[in-house]
N, C-alpha and C. Protein backbone atom coordinates (compact mmCIF):
# COMPACT_ATOMS: atom_id res chain seq x y z
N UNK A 1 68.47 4.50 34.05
CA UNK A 1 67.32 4.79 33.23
C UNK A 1 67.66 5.86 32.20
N UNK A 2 68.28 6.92 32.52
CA UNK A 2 68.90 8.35 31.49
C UNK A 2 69.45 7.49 30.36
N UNK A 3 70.69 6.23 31.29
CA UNK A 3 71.44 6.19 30.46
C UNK A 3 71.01 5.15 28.90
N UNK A 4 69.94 4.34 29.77
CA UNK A 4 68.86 3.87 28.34
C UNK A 4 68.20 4.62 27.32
N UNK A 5 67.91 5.62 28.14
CA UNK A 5 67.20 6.76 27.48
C UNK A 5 68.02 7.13 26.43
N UNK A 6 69.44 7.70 26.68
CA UNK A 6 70.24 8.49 25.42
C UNK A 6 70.66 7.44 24.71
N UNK A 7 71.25 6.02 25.17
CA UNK A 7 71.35 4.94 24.39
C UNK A 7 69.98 4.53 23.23
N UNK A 8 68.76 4.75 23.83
CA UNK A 8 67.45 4.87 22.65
C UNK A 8 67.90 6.08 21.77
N UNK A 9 68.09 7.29 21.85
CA UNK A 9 68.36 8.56 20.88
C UNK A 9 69.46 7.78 20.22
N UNK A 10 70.45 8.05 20.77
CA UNK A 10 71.75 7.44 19.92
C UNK A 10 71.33 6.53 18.55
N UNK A 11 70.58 5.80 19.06
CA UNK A 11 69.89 4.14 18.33
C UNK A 11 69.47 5.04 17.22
N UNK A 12 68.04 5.64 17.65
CA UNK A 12 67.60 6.20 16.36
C UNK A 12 68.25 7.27 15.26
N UNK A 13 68.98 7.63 15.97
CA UNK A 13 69.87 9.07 14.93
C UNK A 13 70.61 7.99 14.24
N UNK A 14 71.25 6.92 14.80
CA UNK A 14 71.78 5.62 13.97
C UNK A 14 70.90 5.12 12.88
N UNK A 15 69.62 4.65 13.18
CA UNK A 15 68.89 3.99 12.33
C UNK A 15 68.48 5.16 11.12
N UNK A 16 68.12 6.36 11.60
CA UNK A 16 67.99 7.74 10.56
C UNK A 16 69.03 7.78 9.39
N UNK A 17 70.47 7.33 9.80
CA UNK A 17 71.82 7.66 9.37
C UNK A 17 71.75 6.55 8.29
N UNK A 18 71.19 5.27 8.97
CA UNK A 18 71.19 4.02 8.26
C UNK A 18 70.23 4.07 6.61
N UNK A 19 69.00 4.68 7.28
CA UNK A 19 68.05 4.43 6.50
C UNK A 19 67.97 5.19 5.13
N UNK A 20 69.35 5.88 5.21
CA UNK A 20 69.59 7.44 4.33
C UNK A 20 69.27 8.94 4.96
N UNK A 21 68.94 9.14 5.91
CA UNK A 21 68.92 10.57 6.43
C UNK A 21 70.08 11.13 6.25
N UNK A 22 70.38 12.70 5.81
CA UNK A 22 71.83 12.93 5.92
C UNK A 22 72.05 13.13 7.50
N UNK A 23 73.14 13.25 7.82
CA UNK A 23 73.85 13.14 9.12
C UNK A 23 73.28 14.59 9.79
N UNK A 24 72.83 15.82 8.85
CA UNK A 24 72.31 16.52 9.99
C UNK A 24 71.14 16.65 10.23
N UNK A 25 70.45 15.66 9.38
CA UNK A 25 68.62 15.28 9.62
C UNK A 25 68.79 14.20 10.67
N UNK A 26 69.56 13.58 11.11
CA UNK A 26 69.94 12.53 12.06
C UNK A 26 70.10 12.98 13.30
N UNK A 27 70.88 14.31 13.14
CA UNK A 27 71.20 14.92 13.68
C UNK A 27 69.92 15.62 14.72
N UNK A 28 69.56 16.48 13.81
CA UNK A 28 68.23 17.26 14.55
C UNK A 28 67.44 16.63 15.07
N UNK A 29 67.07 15.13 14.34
CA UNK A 29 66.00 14.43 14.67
C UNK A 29 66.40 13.97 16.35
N UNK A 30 67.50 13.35 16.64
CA UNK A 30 68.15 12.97 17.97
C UNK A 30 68.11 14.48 19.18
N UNK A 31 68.42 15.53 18.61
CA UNK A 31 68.00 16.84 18.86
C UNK A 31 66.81 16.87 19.69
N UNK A 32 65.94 17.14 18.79
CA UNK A 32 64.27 17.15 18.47
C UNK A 32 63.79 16.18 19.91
N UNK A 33 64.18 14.76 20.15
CA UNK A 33 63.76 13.66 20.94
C UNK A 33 64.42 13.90 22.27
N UNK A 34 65.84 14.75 22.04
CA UNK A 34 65.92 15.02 23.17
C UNK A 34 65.65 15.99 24.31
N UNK A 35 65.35 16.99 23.07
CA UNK A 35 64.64 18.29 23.74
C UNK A 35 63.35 18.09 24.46
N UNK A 36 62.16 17.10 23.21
CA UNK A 36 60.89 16.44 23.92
C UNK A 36 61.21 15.73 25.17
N UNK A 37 62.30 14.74 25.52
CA UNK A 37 62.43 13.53 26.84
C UNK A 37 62.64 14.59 28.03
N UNK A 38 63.19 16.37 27.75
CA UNK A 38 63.56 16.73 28.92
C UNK A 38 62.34 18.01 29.03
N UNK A 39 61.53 18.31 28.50
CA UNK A 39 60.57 19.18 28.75
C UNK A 39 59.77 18.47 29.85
N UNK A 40 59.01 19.91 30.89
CA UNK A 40 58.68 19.79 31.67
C UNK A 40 56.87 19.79 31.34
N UNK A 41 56.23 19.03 30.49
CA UNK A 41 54.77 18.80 30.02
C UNK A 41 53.75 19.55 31.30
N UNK A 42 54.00 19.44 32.45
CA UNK A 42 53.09 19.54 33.57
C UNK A 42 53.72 19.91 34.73
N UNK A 43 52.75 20.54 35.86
CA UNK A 43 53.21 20.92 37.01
C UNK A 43 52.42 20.73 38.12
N UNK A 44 51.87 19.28 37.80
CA UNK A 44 51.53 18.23 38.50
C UNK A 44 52.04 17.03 38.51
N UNK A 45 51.13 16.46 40.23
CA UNK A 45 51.81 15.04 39.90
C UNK A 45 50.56 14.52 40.75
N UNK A 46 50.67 12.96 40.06
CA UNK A 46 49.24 12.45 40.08
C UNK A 46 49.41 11.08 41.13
N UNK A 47 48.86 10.89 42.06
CA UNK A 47 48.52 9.43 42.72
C UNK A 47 47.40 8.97 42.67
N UNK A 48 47.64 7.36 42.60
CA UNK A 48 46.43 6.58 42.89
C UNK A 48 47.01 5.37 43.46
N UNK A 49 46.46 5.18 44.75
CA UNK A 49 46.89 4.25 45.55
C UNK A 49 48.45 4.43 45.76
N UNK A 50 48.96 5.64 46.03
CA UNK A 50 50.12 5.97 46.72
C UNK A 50 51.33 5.92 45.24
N UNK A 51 51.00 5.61 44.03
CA UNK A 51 51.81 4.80 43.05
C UNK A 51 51.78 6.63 42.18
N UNK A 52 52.81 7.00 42.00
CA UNK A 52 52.74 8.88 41.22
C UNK A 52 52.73 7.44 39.60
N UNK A 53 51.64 8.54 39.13
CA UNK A 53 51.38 8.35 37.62
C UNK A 53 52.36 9.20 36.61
N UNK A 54 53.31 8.61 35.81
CA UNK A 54 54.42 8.63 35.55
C UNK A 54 54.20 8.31 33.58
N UNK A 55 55.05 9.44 32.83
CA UNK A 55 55.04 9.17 31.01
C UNK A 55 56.41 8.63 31.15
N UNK A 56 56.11 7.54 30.10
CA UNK A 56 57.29 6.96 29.27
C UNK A 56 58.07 7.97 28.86
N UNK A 57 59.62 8.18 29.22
CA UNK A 57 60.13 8.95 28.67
C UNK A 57 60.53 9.08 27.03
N UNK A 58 60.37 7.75 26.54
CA UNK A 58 60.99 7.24 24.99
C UNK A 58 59.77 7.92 24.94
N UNK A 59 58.37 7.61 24.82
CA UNK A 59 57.36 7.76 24.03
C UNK A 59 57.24 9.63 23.63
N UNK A 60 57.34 9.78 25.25
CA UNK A 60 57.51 11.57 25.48
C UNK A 60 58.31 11.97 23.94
N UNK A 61 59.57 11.62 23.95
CA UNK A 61 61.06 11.93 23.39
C UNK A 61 60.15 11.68 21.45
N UNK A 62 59.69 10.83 21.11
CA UNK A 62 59.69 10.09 19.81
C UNK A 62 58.41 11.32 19.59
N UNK A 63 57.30 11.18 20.54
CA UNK A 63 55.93 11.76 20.17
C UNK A 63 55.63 13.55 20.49
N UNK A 64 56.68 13.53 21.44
CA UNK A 64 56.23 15.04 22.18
C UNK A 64 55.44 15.29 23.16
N UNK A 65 54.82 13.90 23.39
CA UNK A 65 54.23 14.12 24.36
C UNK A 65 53.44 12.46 25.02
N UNK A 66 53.45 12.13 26.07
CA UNK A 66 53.28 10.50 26.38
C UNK A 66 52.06 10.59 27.46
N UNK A 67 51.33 9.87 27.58
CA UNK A 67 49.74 9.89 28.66
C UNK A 67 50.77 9.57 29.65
N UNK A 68 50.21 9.87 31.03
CA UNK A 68 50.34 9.26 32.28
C UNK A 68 50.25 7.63 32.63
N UNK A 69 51.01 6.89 33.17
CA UNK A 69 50.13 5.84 33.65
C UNK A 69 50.45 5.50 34.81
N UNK A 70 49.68 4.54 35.42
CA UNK A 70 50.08 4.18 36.92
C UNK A 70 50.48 2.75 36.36
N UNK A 71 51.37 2.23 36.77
CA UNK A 71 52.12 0.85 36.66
C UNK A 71 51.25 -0.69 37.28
N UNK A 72 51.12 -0.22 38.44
CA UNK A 72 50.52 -1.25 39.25
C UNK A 72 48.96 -1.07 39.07
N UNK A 73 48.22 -2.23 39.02
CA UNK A 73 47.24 -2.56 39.54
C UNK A 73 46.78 -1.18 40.69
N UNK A 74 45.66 -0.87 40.54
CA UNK A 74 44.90 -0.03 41.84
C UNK A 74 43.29 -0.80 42.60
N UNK A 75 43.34 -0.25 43.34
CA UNK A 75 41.83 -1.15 44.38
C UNK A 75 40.73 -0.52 43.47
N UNK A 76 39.75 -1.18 43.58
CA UNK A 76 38.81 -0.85 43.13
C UNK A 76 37.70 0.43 44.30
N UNK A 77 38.58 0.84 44.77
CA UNK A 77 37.82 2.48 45.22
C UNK A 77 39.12 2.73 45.62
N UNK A 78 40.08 3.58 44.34
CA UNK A 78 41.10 3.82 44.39
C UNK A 78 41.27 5.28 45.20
N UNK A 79 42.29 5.49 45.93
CA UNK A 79 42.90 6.95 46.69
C UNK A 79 43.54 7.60 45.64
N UNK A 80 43.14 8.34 45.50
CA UNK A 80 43.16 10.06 44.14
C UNK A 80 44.03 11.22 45.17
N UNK A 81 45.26 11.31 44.86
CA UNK A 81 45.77 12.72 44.91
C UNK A 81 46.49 13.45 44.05
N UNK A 82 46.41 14.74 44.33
CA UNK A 82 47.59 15.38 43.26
C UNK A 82 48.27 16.40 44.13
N UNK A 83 49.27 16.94 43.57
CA UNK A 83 50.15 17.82 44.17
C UNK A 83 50.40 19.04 42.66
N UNK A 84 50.59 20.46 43.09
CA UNK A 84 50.70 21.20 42.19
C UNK A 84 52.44 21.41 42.74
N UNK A 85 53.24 21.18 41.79
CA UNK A 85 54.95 21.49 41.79
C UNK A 85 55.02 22.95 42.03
N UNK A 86 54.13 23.98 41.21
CA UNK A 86 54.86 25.45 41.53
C UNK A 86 53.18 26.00 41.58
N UNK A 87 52.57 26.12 42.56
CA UNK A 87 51.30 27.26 42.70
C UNK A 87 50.87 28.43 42.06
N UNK A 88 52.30 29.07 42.27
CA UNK A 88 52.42 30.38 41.51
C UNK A 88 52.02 30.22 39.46
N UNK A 89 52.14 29.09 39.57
CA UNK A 89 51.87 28.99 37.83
C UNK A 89 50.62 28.90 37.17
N UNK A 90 49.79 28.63 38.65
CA UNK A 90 48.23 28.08 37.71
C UNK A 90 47.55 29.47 38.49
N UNK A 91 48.15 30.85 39.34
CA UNK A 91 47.63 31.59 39.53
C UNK A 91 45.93 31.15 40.01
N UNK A 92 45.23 31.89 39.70
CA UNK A 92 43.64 31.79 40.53
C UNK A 92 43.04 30.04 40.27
N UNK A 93 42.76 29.20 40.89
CA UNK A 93 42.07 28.27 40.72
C UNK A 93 40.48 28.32 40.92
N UNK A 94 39.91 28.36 39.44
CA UNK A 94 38.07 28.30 39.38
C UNK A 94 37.90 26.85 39.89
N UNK A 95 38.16 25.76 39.46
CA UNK A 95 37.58 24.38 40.15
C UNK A 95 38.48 23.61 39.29
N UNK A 96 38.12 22.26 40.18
CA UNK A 96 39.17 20.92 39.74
C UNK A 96 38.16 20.27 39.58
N UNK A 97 37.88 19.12 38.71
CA UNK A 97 37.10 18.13 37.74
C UNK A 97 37.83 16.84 37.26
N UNK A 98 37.05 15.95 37.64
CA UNK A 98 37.49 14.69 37.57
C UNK A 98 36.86 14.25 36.65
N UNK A 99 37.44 13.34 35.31
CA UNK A 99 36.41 12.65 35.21
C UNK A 99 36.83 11.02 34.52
N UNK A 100 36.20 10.40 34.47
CA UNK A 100 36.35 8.87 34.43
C UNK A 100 35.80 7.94 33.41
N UNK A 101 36.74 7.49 32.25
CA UNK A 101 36.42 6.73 31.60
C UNK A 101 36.50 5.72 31.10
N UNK A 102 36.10 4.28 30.95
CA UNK A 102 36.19 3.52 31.10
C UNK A 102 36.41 2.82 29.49
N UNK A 103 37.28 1.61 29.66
CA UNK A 103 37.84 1.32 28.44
C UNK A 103 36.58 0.82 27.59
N UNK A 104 36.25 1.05 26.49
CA UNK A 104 34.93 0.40 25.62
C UNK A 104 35.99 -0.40 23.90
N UNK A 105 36.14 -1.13 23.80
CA UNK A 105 36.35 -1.94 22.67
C UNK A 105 37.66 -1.85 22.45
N UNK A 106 38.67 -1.28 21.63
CA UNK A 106 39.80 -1.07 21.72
C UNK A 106 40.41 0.34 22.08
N UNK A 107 39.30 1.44 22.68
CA UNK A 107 40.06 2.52 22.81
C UNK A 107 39.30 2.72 24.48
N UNK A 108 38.94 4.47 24.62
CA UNK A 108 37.99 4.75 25.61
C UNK A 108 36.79 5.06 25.48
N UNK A 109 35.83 4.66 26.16
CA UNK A 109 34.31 5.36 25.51
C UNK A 109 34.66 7.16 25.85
N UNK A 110 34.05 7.70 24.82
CA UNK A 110 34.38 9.35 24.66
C UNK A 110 33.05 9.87 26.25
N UNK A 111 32.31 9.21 26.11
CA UNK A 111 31.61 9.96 27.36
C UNK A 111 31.75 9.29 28.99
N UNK A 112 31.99 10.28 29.37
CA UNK A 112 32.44 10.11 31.02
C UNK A 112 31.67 9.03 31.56
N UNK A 113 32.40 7.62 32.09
CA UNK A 113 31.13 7.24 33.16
C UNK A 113 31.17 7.65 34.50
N UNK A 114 31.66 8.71 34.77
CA UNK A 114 31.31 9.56 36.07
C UNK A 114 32.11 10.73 35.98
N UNK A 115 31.27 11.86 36.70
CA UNK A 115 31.80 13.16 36.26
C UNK A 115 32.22 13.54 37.60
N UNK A 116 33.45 13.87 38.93
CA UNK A 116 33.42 14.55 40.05
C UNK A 116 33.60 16.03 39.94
N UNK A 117 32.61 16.57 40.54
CA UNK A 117 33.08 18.50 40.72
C UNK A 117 32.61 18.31 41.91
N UNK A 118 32.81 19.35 42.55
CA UNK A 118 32.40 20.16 43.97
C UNK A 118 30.64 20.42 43.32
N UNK A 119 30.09 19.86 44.95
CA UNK A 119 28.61 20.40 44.81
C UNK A 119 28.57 21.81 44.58
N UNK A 120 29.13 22.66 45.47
CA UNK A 120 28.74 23.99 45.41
C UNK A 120 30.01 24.98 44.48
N UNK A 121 30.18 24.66 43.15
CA UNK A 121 30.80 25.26 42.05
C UNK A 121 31.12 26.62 41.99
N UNK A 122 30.28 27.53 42.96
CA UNK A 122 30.77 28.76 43.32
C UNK A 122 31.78 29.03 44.45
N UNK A 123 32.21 28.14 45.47
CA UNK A 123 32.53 28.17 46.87
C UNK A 123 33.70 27.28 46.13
N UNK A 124 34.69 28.48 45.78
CA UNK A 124 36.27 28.05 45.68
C UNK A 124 37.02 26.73 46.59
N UNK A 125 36.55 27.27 47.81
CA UNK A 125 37.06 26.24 49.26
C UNK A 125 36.59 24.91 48.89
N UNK A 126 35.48 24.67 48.24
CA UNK A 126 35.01 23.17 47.88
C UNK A 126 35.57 22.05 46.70
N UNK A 127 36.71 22.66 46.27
CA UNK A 127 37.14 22.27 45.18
C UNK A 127 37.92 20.87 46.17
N UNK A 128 38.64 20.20 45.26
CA UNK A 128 39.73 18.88 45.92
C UNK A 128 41.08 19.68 46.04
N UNK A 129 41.54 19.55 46.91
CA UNK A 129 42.81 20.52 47.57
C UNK A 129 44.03 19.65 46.92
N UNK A 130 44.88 20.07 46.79
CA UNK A 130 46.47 19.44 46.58
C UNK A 130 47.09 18.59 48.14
N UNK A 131 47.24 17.83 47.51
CA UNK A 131 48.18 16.70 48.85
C UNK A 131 47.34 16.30 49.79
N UNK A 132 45.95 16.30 49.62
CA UNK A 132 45.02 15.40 50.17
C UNK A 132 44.61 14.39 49.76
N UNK A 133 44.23 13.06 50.19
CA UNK A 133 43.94 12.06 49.95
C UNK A 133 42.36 11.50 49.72
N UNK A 134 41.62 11.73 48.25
CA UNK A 134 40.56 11.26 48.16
C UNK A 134 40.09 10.08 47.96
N UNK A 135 39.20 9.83 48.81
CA UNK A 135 38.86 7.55 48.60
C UNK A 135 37.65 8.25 47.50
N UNK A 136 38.61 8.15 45.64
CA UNK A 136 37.23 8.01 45.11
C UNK A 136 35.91 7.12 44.76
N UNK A 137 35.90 5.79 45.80
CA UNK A 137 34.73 5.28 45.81
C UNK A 137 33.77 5.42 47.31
N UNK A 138 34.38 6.51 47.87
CA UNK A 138 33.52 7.37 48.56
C UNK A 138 33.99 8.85 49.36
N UNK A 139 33.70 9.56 48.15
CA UNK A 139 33.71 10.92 47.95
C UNK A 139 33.14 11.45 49.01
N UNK A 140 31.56 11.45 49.29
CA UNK A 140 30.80 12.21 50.20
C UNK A 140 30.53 13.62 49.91
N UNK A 141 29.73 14.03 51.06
CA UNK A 141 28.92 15.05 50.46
C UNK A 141 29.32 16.71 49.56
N UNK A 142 30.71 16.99 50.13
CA UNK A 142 31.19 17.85 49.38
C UNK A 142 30.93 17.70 47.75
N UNK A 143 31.31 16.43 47.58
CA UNK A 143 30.79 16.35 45.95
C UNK A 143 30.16 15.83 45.24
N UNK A 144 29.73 16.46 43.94
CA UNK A 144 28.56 15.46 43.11
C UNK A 144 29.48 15.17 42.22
N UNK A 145 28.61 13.22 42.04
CA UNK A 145 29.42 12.72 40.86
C UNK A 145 28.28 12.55 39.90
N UNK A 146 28.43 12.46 38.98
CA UNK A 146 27.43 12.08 38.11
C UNK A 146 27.99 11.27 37.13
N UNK A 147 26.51 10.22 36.49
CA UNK A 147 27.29 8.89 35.91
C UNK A 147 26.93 9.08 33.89
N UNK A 148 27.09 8.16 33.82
CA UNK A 148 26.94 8.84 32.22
C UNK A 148 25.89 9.80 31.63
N UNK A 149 24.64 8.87 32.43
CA UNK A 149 23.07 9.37 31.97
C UNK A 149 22.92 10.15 32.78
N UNK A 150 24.24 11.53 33.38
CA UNK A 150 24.17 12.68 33.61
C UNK A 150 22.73 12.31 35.53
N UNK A 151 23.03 11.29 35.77
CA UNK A 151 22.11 10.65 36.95
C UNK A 151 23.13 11.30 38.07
N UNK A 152 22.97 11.98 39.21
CA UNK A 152 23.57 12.08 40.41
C UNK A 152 23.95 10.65 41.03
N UNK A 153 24.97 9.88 41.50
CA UNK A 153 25.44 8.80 42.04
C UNK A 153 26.20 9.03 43.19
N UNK A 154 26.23 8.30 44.49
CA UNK A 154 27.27 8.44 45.33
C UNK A 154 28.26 7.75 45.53
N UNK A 155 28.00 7.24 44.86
CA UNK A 155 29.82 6.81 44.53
C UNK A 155 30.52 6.50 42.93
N UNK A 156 31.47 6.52 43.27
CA UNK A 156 31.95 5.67 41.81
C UNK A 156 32.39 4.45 41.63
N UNK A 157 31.86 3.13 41.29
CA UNK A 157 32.00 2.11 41.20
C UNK A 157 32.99 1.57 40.19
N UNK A 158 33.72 1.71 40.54
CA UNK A 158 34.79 0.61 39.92
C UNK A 158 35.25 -0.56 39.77
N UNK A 159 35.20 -1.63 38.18
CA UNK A 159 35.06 -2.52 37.96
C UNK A 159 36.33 -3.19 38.08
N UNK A 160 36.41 -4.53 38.75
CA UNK A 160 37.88 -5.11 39.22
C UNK A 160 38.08 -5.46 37.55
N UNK A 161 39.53 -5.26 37.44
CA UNK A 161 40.09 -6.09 36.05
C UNK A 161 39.80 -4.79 34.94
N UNK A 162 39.28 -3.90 35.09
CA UNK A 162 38.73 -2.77 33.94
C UNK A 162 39.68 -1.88 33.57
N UNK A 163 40.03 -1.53 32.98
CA UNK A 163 41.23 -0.66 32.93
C UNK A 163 40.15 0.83 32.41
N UNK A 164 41.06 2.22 33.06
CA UNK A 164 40.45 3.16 33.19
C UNK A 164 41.13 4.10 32.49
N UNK A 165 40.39 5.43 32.09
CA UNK A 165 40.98 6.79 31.61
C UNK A 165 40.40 7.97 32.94
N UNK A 166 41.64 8.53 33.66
CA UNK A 166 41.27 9.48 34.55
C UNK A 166 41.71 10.92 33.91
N UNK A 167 40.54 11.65 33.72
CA UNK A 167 41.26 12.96 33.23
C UNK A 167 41.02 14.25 34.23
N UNK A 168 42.26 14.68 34.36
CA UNK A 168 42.26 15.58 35.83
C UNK A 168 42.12 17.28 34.81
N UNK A 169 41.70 18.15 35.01
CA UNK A 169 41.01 19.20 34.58
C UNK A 169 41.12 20.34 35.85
N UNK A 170 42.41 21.39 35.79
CA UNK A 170 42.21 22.41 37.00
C UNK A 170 41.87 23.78 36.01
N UNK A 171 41.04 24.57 36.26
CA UNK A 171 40.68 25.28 35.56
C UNK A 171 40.59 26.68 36.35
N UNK A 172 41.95 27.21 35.80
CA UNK A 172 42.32 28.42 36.64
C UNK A 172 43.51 29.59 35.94
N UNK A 173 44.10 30.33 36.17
CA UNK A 173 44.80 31.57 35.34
C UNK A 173 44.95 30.74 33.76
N UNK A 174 46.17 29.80 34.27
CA UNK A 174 46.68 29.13 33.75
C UNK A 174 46.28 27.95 33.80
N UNK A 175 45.26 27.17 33.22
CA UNK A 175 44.85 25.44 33.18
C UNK A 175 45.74 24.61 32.81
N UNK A 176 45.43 23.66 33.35
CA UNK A 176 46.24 22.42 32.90
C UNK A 176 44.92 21.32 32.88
N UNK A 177 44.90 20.60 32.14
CA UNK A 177 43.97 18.86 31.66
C UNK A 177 45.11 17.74 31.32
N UNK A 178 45.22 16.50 32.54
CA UNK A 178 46.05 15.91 31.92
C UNK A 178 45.45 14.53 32.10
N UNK A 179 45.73 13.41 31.65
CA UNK A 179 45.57 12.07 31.27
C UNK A 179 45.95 11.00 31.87
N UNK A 180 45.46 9.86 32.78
CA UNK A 180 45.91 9.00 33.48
C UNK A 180 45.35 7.78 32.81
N UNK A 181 46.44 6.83 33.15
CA UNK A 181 45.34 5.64 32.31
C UNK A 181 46.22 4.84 33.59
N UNK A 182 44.83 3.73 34.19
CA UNK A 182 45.37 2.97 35.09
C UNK A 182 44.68 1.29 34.71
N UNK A 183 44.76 0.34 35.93
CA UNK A 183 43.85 -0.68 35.82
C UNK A 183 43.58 -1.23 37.51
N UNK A 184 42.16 -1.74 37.37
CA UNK A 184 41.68 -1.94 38.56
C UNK A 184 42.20 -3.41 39.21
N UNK A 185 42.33 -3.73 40.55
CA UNK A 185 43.01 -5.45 40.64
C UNK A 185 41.47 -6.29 40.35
């Protein structure tokens, strides 16, 4: 896989070279893509249905930065976990926030069709823990979800065949918000 990877750089500092770039705009640019393919974007890692949600490394490398996706198909009351890589980095955690959006025409609709937080938003302990396994189509009482029209719901219903936007939100010393895009079987 690396070795596709630098074989893609190679390609483009070629095609740069081709297209008239001088050789050290070719240069930097191959630089530039490779510095983006090896940065560390996050210090999380995301499951759904056991499958870690994973960026294109080309896209990473070309753009600076690539969404998450999960590869496979997920159930339609998919298992949600995450894991934090280094603790020490996000220092104090205020709460973790889920939220869920569903594909509308050719992009995502901008408003959540379900929002997860902890019912009790003051009580740190109620947040979703790292390396636990949540069935988010039944959460239970620790948390409220709420659905677009801001309605309390107990569960989150997920449409077979729908493809989704999950945006994970830890909001603490140091935050991180990152981007999952999956699809339901």
């Amino acid at each position: 896989m690396l070795r596709r990877i630098m074989m893609s750089v190679a390609l483009l500092a070629g095609l740069g070279l081709a297209s008239g770039c001088s050789g050290s705009g070719a240069g930097m640019q191959a630089f530039r893509i490779g510095k983006n393919m090896h940065r560390k974007d996050t210090n999380l890692r995301v499951y759904l249905d056991g499958q870690e949600a994973k960026q294109s490394k080309l896209k990473k490398g070309l753009a600076g930065y690539a969404a998450f996706k999960v590869k496979e198909e997920v159930g339609t009351s998919p298992v949600f976990k995450y894991e934090i890589i280094d603790s020490e980095k996000f220092g104090y955690i205020k709460d973790v926030v889920l939220l869920v959006h569903q594909k509308f025409e050719a992009d995502f609709s901008d408003i959540a069709d379900y929002k997860i937080f902890p019912r009790d938003m003051q009580d740190d302990d109620s947040n979703m823990k790292p390396g636990v396994d949540y069935d988010l189509g039944n959460l239970g009482q620790p948390f409220k979800i709420l659905d677009k029209k801001d309605n309390e719901v107990t569960k989150v219903a997920f449409v077979p065949g729908q493809e989704y936007l999950l945006v994970l939100t830890i909001s603490a010393d140091k935050s991180e918000t990152i981007q999952i895009y999956f699809k339901t079987k």
